[in-house]
Protein backbone atom coordinates (compact mmCIF):
# COMPACT_ATOMS: atom_id res chain seq x y z
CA UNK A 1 1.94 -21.95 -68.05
CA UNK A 2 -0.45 -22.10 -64.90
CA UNK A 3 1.02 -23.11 -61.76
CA UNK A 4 -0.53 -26.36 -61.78
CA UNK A 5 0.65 -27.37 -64.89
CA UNK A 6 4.51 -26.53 -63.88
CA UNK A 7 3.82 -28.72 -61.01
CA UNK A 8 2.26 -31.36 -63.08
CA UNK A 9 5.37 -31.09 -65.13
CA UNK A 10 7.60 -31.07 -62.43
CA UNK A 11 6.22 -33.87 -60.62
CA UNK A 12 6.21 -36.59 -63.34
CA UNK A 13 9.62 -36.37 -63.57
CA UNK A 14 10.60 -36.19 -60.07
CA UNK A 15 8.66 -38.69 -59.40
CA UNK A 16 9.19 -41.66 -61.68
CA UNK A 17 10.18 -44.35 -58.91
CA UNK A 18 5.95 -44.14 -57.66
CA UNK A 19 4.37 -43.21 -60.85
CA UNK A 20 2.63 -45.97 -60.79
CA UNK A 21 1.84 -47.04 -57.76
CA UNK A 22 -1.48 -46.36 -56.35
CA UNK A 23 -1.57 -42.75 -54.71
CA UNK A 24 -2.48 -39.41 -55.05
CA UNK A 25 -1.09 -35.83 -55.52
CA UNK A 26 -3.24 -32.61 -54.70
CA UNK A 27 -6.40 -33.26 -52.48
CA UNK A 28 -7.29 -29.72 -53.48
CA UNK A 29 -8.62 -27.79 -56.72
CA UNK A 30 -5.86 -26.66 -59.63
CA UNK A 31 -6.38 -23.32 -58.71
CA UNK A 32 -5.59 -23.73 -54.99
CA UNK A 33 -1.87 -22.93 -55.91
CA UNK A 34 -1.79 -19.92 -55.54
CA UNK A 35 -0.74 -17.81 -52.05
CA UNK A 36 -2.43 -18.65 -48.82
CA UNK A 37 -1.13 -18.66 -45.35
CA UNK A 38 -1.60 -21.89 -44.59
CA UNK A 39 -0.30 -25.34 -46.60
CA UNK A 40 -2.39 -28.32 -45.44
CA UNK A 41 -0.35 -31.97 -45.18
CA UNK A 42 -1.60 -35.81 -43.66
CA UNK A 43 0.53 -38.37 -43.78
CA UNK A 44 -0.50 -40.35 -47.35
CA UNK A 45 -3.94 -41.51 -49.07
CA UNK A 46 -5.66 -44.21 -47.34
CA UNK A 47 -7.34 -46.98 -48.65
CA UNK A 48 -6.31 -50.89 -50.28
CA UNK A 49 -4.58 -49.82 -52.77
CA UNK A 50 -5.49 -53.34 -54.22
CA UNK A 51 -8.71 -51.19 -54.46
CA UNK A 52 -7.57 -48.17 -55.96
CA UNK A 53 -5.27 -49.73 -58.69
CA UNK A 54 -5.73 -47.36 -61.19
CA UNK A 55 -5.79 -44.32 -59.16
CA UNK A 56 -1.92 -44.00 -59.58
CA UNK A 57 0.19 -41.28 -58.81
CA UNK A 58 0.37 -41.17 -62.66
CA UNK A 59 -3.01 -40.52 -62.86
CA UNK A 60 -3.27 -38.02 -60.46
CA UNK A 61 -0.12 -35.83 -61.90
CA UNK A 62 -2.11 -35.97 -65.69
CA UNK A 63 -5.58 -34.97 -63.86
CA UNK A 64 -3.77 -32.19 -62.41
CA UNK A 65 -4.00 -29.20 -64.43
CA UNK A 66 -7.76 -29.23 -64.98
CA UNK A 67 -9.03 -30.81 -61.48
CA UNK A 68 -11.45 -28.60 -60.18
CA UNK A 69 -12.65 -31.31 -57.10
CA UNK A 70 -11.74 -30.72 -53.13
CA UNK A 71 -11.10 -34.47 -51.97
CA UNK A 72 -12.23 -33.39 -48.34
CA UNK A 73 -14.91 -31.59 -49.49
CA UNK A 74 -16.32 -33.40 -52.89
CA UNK A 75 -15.34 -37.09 -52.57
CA UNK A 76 -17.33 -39.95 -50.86
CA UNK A 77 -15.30 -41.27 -48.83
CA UNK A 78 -15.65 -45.33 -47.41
CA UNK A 79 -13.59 -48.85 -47.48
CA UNK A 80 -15.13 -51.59 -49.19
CA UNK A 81 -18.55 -49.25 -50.03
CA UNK A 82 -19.13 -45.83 -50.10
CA UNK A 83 -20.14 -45.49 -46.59
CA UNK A 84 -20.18 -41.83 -46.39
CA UNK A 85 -21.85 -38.72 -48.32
CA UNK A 86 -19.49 -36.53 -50.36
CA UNK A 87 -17.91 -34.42 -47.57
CA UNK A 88 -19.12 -36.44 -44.39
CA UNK A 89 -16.52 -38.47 -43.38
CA UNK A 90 -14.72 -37.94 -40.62
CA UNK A 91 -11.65 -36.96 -41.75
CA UNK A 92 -13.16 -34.88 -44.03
CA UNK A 93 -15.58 -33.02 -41.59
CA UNK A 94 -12.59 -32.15 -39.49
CA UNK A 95 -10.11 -30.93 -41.96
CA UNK A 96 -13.18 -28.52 -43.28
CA UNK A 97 -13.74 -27.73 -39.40
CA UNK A 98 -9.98 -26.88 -38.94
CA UNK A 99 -9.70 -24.71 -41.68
CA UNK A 100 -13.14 -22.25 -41.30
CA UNK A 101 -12.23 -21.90 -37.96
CA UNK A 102 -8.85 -20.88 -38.58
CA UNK A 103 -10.75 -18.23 -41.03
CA UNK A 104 -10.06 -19.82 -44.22
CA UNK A 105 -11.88 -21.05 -47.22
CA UNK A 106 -11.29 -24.87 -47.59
CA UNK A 107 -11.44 -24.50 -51.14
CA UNK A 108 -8.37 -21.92 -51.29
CA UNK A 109 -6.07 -24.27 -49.45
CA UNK A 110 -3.66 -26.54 -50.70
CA UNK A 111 -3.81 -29.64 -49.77
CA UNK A 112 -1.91 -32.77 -50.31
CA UNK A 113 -0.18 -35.67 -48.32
CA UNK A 114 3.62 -35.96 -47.26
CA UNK A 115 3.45 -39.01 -49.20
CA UNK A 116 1.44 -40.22 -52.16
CA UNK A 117 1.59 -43.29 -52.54
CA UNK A 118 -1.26 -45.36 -50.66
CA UNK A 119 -1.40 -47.73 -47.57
CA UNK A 120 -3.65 -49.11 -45.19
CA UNK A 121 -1.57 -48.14 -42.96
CA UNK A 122 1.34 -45.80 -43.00
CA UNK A 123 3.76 -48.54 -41.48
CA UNK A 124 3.42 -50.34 -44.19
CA UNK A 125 5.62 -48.12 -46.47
CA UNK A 126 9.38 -47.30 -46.25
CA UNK A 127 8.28 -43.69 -45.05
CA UNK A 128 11.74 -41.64 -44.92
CA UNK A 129 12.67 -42.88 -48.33
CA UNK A 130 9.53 -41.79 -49.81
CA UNK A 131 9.05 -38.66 -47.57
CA UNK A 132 12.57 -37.66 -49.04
CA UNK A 133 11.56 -38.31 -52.73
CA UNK A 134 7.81 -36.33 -52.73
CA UNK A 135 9.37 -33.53 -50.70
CA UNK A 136 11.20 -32.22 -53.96
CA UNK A 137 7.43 -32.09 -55.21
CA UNK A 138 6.20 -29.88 -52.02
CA UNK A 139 9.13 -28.19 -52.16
CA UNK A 140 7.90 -26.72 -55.46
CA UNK A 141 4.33 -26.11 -54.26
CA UNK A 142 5.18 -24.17 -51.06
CA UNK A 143 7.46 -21.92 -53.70
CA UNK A 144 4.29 -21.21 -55.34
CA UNK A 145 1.68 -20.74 -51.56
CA UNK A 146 4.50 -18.87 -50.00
CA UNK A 147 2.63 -20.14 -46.87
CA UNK A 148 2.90 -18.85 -43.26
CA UNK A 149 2.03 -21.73 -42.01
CA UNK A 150 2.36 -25.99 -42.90
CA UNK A 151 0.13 -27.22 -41.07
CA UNK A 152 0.62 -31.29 -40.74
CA UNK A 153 -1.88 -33.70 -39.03
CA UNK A 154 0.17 -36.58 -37.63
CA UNK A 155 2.68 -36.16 -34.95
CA UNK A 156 3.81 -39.07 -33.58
CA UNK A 157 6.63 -41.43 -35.37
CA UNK A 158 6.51 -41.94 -38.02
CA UNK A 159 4.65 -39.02 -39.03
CA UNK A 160 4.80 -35.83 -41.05
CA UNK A 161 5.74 -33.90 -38.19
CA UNK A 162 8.24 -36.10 -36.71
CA UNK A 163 9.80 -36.14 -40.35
CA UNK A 164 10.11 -32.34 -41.09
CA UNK A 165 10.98 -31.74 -37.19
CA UNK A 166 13.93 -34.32 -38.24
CA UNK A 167 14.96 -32.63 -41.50
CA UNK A 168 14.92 -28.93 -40.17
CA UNK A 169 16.47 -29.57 -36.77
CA UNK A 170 14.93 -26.58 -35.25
CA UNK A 171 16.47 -24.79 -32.14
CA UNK A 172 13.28 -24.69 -30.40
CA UNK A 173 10.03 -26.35 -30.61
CA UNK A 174 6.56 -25.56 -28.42
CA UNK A 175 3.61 -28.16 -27.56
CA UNK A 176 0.24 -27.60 -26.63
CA UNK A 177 -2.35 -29.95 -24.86
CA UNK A 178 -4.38 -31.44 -27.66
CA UNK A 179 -7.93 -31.95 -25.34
CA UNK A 180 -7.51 -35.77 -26.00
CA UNK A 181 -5.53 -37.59 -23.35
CA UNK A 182 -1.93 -37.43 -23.12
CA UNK A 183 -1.63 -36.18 -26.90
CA UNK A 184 -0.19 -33.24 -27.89
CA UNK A 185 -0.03 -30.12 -30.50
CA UNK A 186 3.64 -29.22 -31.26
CA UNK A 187 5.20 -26.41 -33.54
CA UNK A 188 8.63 -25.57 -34.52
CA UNK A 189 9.75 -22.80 -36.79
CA UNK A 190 12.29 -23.15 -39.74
CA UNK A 191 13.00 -21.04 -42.83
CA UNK A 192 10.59 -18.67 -41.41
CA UNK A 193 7.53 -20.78 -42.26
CA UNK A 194 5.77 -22.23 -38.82
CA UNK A 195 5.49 -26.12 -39.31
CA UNK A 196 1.99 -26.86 -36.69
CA UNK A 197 1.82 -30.78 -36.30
CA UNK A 198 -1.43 -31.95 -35.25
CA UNK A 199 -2.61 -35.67 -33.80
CA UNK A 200 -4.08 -37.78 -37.09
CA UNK A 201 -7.22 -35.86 -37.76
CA UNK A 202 -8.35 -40.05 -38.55
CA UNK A 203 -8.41 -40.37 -34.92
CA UNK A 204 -7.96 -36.98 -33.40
CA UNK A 205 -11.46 -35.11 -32.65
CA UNK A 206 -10.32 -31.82 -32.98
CA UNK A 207 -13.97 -30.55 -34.05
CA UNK A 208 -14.80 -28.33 -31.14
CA UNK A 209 -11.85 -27.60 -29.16
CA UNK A 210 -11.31 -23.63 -29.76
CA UNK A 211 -8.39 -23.83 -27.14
CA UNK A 212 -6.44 -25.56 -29.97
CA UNK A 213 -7.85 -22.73 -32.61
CA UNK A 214 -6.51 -19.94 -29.87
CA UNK A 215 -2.97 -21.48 -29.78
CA UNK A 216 -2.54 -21.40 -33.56
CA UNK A 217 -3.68 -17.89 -33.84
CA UNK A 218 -2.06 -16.63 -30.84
CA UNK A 219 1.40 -18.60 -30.94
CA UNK A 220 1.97 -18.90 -35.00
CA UNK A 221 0.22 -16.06 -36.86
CA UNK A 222 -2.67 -16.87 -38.43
């Protein structure tokens, strides 16, 4: 059985209370389980999902085993239209950014969301609840990536951060000027795997600001 299949399998019974609801699972290719340093996490999909009513977290789980699509790199992304080019949005741009700079193929890195289940925004959802009941899903992916690294964009409350940095109580935690105002990078370490929580790559320009790049690589091992 291929690791996306046990996850697959996994996954639709763990998560029967959201199967379906409008969400989504892996933003990366089947065969991105597999080892790599770094495990990428945002907060949950985005979108109406008014608009996306058949894109259920059922859905997702049965696509699973065979997808072969990046969402950040292959999808176009938009609200009411597709506004952008597949790959050009925003988001998308600087999660691709993040990742080559960091010396990484995008396509080799899992990816996924803290939550799956979509929102407009992520204050519309009961987020600990939900957190708690798609972390048993993670939980078996980062058994499989073994990675060095979860790196998180979101940091601020509630966020994906702000809700591992809760569950983990680490004993010590670092922060880093983010090159955007008064917002910051911050890192803790737990289980031996370095949890990096960055501002919401949504709003956060982090496209050009190698002093960021430097601190991961210097201060967490990449």
């Amino acid at each position: 059985m291929s690791a996306a299949q046990a996850i697959a399998d996994f996954a639709s019974k763990a998560l029967r209370p959201i199967l379906d609801e409008s969400g989504y699972v892996l933003y990366s290719a089947a065969n991105s389980l597999k080892p790599c340093p770094v495990y990428l996490l945002g907060s949950n999909p985005g979108g109406s999902p008014e608009d996306h009513a058949e894109a259920t977290v059922r859905a997702s789980i049965n696509a699973l085993p065979t997808k072969t699509i990046n969402n950040y790199l292959d999808e176009a992304w938009g609200a009411t239209q597709k506004s952008w080019q597949e790959g050009e949005a925003p988001l998308q741009q600087r999660v691709v950014w993040l990742l080559e700079q960091l010396g990484l193929s995008p396509r080799k890195v899992p990816c996924s969301n803290l939550i799956f289940v979509r929102s407009k925004e992520i204050a519309n959802l009961p987020f600990n609840p939900l957190a708690d009941l798609c972390w048993k899903v993670h939980e078996q992916i980062i058994e499989i990536v073994s990675p060095e690294i979860v790196m998180v964009f979101g940091n601020s409350r509630p966020s994906p951060y702000t809700y591992l940095y809760e569950k983990f109580s680490p004993t010590a935690e670092k922060t880093f000027p983010s090159g955007h105002g008064n917002w910051s990078c911050r890192s803790f370490k737990a289980n031996g795997v370095t949890v990096i929580g960055l501002p919401h790559l949504s709003r956060y320009k982090v496209i050009g600001k190698s002093e960021v790049i430097n601190w991961i690589k210097e201060h967490n091992a990449v």
